[in-house]
Structure formats: structure tokens, C-alpha cells
Protein backbone atom coordinates (compact mmCIF):
# COMPACT_ATOMS: atom_id res chain seq x y z
CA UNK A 1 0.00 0.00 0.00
CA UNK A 2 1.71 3.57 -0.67
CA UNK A 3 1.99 6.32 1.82
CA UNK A 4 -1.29 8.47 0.19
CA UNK A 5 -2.83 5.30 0.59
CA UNK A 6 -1.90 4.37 3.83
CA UNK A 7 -3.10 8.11 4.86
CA UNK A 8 -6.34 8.19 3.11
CA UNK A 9 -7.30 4.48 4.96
CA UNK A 10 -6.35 6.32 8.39
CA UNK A 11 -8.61 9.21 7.52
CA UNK A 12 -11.56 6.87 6.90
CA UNK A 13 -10.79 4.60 9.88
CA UNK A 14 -10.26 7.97 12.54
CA UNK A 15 -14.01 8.38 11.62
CA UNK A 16 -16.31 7.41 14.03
CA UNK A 17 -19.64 5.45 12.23
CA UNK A 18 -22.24 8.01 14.31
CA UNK A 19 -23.34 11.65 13.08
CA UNK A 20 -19.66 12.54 13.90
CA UNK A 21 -18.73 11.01 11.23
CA UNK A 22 -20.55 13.17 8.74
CA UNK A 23 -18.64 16.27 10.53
CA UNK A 24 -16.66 18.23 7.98
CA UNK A 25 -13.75 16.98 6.12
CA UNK A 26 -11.38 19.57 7.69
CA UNK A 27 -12.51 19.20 11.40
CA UNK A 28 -11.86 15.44 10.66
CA UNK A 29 -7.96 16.82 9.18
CA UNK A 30 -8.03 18.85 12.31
CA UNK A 31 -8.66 15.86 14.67
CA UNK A 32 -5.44 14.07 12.99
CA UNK A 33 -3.10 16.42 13.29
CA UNK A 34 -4.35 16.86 16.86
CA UNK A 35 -3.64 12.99 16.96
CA UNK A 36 -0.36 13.30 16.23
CA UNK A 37 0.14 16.13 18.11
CA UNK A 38 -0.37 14.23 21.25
CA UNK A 39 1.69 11.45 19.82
CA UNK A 40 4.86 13.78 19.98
CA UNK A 41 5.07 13.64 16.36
CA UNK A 42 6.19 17.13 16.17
CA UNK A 43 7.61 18.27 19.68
CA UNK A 44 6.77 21.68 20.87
CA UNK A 45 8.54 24.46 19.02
CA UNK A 46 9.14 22.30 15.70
CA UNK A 47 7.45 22.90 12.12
CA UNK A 48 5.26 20.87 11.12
CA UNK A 49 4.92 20.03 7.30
CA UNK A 50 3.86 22.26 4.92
CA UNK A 51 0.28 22.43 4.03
CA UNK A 52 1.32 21.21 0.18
CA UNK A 53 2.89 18.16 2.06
CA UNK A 54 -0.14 17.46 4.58
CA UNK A 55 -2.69 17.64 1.75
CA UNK A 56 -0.71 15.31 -0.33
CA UNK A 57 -0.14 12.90 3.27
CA UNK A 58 -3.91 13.12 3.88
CA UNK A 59 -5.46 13.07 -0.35
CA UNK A 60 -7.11 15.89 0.30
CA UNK A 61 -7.01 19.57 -0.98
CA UNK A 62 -4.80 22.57 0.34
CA UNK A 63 -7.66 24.51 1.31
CA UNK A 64 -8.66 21.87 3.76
CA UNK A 65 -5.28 21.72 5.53
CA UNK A 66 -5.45 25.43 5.77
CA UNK A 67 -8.93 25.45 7.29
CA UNK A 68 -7.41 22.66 10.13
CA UNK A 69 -4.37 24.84 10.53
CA UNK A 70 -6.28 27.99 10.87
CA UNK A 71 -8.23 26.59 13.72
CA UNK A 72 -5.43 25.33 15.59
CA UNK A 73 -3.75 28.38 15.11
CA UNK A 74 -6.82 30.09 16.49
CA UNK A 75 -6.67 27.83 19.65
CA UNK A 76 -3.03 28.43 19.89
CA UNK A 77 -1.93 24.92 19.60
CA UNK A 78 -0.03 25.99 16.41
CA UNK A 79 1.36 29.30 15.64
CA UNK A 80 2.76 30.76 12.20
CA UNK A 81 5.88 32.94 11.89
CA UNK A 82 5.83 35.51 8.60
CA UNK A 83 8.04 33.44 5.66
CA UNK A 84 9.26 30.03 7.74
CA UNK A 85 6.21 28.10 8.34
CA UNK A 86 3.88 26.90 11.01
CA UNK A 87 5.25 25.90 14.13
CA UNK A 88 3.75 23.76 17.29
CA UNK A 89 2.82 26.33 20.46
CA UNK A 90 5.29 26.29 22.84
CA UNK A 91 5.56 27.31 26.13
CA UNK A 92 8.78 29.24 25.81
CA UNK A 93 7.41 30.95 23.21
CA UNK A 94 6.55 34.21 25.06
CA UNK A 95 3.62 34.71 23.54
CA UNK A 96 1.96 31.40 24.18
CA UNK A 97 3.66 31.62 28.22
CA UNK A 98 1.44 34.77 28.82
CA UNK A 99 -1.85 33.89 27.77
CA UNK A 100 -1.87 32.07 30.53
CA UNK A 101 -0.61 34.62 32.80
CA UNK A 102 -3.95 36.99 34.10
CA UNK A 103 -2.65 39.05 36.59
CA UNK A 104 -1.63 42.44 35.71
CA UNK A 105 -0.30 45.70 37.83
CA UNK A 106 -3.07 48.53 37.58
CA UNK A 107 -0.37 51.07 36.56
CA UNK A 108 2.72 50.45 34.28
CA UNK A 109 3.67 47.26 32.45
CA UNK A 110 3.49 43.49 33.53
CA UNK A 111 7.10 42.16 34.91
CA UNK A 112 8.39 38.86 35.06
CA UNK A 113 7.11 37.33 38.49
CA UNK A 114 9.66 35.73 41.41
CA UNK A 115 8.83 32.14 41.62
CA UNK A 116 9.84 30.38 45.09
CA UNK A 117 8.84 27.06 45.55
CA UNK A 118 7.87 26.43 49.10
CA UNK A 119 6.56 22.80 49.14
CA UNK A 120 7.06 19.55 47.11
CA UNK A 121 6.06 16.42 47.62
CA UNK A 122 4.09 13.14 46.75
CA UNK A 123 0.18 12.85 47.90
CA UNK A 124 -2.52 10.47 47.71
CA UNK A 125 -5.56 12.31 46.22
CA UNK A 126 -8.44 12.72 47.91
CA UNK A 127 -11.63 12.80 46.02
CA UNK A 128 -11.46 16.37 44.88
CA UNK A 129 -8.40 16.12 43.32
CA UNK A 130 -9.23 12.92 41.51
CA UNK A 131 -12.73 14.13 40.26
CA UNK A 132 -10.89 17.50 38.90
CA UNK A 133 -7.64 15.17 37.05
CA UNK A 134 -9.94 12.02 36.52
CA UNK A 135 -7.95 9.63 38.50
CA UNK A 136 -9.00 7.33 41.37
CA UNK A 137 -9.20 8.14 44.74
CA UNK A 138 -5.96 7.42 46.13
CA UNK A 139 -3.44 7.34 43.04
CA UNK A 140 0.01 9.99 43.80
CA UNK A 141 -0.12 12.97 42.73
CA UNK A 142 2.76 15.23 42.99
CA UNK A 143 1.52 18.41 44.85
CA UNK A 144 3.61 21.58 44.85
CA UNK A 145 3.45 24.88 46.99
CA UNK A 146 5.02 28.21 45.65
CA UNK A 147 5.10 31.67 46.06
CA UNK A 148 4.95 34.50 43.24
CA UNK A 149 6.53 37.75 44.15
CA UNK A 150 6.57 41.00 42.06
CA UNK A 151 9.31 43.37 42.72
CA UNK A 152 9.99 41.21 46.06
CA UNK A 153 6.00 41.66 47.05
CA UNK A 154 4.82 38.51 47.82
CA UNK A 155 1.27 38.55 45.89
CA UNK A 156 0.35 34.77 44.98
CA UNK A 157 0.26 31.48 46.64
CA UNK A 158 -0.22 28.56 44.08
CA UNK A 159 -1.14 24.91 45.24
CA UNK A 160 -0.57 22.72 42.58
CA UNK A 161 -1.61 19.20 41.85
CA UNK A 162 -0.18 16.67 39.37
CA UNK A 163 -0.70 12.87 37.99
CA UNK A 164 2.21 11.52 39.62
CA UNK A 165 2.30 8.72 36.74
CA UNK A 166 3.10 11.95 34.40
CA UNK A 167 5.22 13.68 36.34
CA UNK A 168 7.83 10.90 37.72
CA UNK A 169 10.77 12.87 38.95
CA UNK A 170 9.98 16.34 39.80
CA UNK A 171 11.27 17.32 42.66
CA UNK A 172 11.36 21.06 44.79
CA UNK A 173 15.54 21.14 43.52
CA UNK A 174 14.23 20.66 39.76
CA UNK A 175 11.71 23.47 40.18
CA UNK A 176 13.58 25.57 41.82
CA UNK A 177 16.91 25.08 39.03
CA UNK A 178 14.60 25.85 36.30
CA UNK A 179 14.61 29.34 35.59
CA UNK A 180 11.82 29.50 32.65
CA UNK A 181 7.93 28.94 32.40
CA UNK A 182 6.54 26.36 34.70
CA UNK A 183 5.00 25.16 32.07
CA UNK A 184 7.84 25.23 29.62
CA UNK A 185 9.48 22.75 32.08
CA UNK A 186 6.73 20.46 32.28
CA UNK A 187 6.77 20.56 28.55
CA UNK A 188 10.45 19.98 27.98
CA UNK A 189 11.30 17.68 31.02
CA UNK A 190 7.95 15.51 30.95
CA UNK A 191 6.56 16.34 27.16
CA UNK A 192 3.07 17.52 28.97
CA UNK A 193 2.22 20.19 26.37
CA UNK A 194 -0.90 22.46 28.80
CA UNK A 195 -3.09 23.64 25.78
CA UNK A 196 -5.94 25.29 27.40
CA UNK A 197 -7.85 25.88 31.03
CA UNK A 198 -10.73 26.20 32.63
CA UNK A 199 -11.05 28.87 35.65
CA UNK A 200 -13.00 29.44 38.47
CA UNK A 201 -13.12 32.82 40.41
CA UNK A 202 -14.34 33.72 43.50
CA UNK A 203 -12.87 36.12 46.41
CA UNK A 204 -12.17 34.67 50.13
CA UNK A 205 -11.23 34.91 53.41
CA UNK A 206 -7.22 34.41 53.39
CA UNK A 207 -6.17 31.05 54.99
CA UNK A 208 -4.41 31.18 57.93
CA UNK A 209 -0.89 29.02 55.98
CA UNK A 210 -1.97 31.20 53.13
CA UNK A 211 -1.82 34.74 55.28
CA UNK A 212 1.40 33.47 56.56
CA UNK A 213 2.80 32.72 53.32
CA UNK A 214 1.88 36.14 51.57
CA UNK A 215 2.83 37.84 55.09
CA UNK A 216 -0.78 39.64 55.21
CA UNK A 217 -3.21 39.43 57.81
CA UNK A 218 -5.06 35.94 58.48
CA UNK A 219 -8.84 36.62 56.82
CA UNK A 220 -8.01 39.28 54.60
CA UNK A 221 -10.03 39.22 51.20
CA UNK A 222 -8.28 37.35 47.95
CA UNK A 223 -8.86 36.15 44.99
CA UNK A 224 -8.98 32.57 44.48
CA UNK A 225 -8.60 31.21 41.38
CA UNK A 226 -9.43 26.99 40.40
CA UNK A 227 -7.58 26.01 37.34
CA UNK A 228 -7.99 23.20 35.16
CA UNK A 229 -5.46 22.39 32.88
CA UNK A 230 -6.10 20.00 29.61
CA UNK A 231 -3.54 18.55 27.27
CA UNK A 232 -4.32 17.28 24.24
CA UNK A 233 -7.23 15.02 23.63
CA UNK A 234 -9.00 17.23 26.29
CA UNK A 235 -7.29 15.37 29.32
CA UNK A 236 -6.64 17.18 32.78
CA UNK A 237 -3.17 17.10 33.92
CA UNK A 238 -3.35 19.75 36.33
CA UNK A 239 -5.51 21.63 39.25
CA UNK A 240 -4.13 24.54 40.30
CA UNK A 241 -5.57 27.05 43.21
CA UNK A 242 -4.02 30.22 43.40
CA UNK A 243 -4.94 32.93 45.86
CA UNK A 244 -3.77 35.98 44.99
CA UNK A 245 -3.56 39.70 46.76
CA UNK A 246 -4.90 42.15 44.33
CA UNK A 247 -4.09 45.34 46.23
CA UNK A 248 -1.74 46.07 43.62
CA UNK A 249 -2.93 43.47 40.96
CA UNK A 250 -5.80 43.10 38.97
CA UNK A 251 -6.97 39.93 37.02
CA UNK A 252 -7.83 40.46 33.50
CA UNK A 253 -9.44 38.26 31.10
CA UNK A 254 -10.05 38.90 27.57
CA UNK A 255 -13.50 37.77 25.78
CA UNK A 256 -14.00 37.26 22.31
């Protein structure tokens, strides 16, 4: 069988035989390259082929590709740089690293924050935990405690919670040697690519570890924000809950 072939008999057999199957031709191109997206086909930061060379892998026209690209592009699991291709979203690419960054200074210009990790270790999840990263009851889970500080202002507290099966290894001395993206490292140490979230937002009473942490009074009003992080194929790999002082701060959000 030759390659086009090969590729055209994937294309038919990725097709479910319900209504989704009668979805259109370039969400079903879209759902490949998402495929082999999460197969580490193309790492993070690498071009992928050319649309002229995915049409001819997939027997189907240009325009299609383009369509698929587009929307990934639009979800920022791809992005395109001006004469040298399209590239898969990376977490070092600055670009990609602060759309998931929300807090912002009410005057002058965002800064790099001070990360400080306070706590890490491996936990058994409880029951919220597993419901939020669809584990069982029980399984590790690596969960990390750290501290962002901007211009030495402590001003978030972030508790963390991982799949220990993905995450075999980290430790608070490989967090705290990194010096990029947190989720650059989890990217280019464990090849967990975080491609979009879901937050919830509601303001609190400070914990009393939290007060202590953030060196404000015990019961003072913050923000705290429940993150969900998915990888590819829609699967959570992370729940974060940050609680953040927004004396300073606000958190912005952009709706489209």
C-alpha cells in the first residue's frame, strides 16, 4: 500500500460510524493532526509540514489543511511565523507563556514574576483532586506549593496538583533550578504540552498558611482562582488554586 494510501485508509478509519462522522472533512484533518500532536510527532517548538505536504499525506485539498491549521492556530496549539512556516505552540514561546498569565499591575507594564517554591512532595488524592484530574481516589499525585513575588511583594500562593504517573521525577531542587515557564518545564522535562484551562473565580477569606505565606493578615479578602489544565485530547493534567492579593494586581481576562 503507498503512503497516500496508507493516509487516506487512516482518515476513513479515525471516523467514528455516528453523526460525527458526517462532521466536515477539515474538522476530521483537524482531529489528525491533533492525533499526532499528542503522539509527539512534532515536539513543541518544531514545524510541522507544509500544508502542500499534509494535503498530499492526507489526499485531500490545500484549502482543507489550511482550514485545520487555521483553527489550531486560532486555539493556539499551532502558531505561524511571517516566511518560515507553522510551528507547534510552545511554552517558551513568550507569547503562548502569557496567555496564561492573568494578573496584571493597575499602573505600568506586567514584569516577570519571582517564583519560590515552598513545598514539594508526593500525595494520595483525595476525592477532589481525583474528580478535577480524573484519577482514582488514592493514586500519587505530585503536589507543589510556591510563592509569586513582584518586585519582592509577595502577591500569589499557588497549590498545585499533578498525575504523579506523568510527572515521575519532579522534585522542589528541579523546580527551583529551572529558571523559565513552569510550564515550559513540564513541557520539555515531561513532554506535557498544557493547551488550554478552565477557571474558576471567586474572592475569600485568606487562609491562615496562606496569610502566613503572603505575610498579610489571616482573613483578609483574595482572589482565588481553580484552574484546570487540559492537554491534548482534552485530558486534565493539572488543578491549580491560586490565591492571589490584588491590592496592587488586577486579574484580566479577555473575551472574544
Amino acid at each position: 500500500m503507498s503512503d497516500s494510501s496508507r493516509a487516506r485508509a487512516a482518515l476513513v478509519e479515525s471516523v467514528p460510524t455516528t453523526a460525527a462522522a458526517f462532521s466536515p472533512l477539515y474538522q476530521q484533518i483537524k482531529s489528525l493532526l491533533v492525533k499526532s500532536l499528542d503522539a509527539g510527532e512534532w515536539k513543541p517548538g518544531e514545524a510541522i509540514p507544509s500544508e502542500i505536504e499534509l494535503a498530499a499525506r492526507f489526499q485531500v485539498s490545500q484549502g482543507t489543511v489550511r482550514k485545520a491549521v487555521d483553527e489550531l492556530a486560532a486555539e493556539n496549539l499551532l502558531f505561524r511565523r511571517q516566511g518560515k512556516g507553522t510551528f507547534v505552540a510552545t511554552h517558551l514561546e513568550p507569547r503562548v507563556r502569557f496567555r496564561f498569565l492573568r494578573l496584571a499591575p493597575n499602573e505600568g507594564a506586567p514584569e516577570p514574576a519571582q517564583s519560590k517554591v515552598l513545598d514539594c512532595r508526593r500525595i494520595r488524592a483525595n476525592a477532589e483532586i481525583a474528580r478535577a484530574l480524573e484519577i482514582k481516589s488514592g493514586d500519587p499525585v505530585v503536589a507543589i506549593r510556591r510563592l509569586l513575588s513582584f518586585s519582592d511583594t509577595p502577591t500569589v500562593v499557588d497549590d498545585i496538583y499533578l498525575p504523579g504517573a506523568l510527572f515521575k521525577g519532579l522534585t522542589a531542587d528541579l523546580l527551583n533550578d529551572y529558571s523559565g515557564p513552569l510550564y515550559g518545564l513540564f513541557e520539555s522535562e515531561f513532554g506535557i504540552n498544557m493547551v488550554r484551562a478552565e477557571e474558576k473565580l471567586r474572592a475569600i477569606a485568606a487562609p491562615d498558611d496562606v496569610a502566613l505565606a503572603l505575610g498579610v493578615a489571616p482573613s483578609i479578602p483574595l482572589l482565588c482562582v481553580e484552574r484546570i489544565s487540559y492537554t491534548y485530547g482534552n485530558r486534565p493534567v493539572e488543578l491549580r488554586i491560586g490565591h492571589y492579593v490584588t491590592n496592587e494586581y488586577y486579574y484580566r481576562n479577555s473575551l472574544n
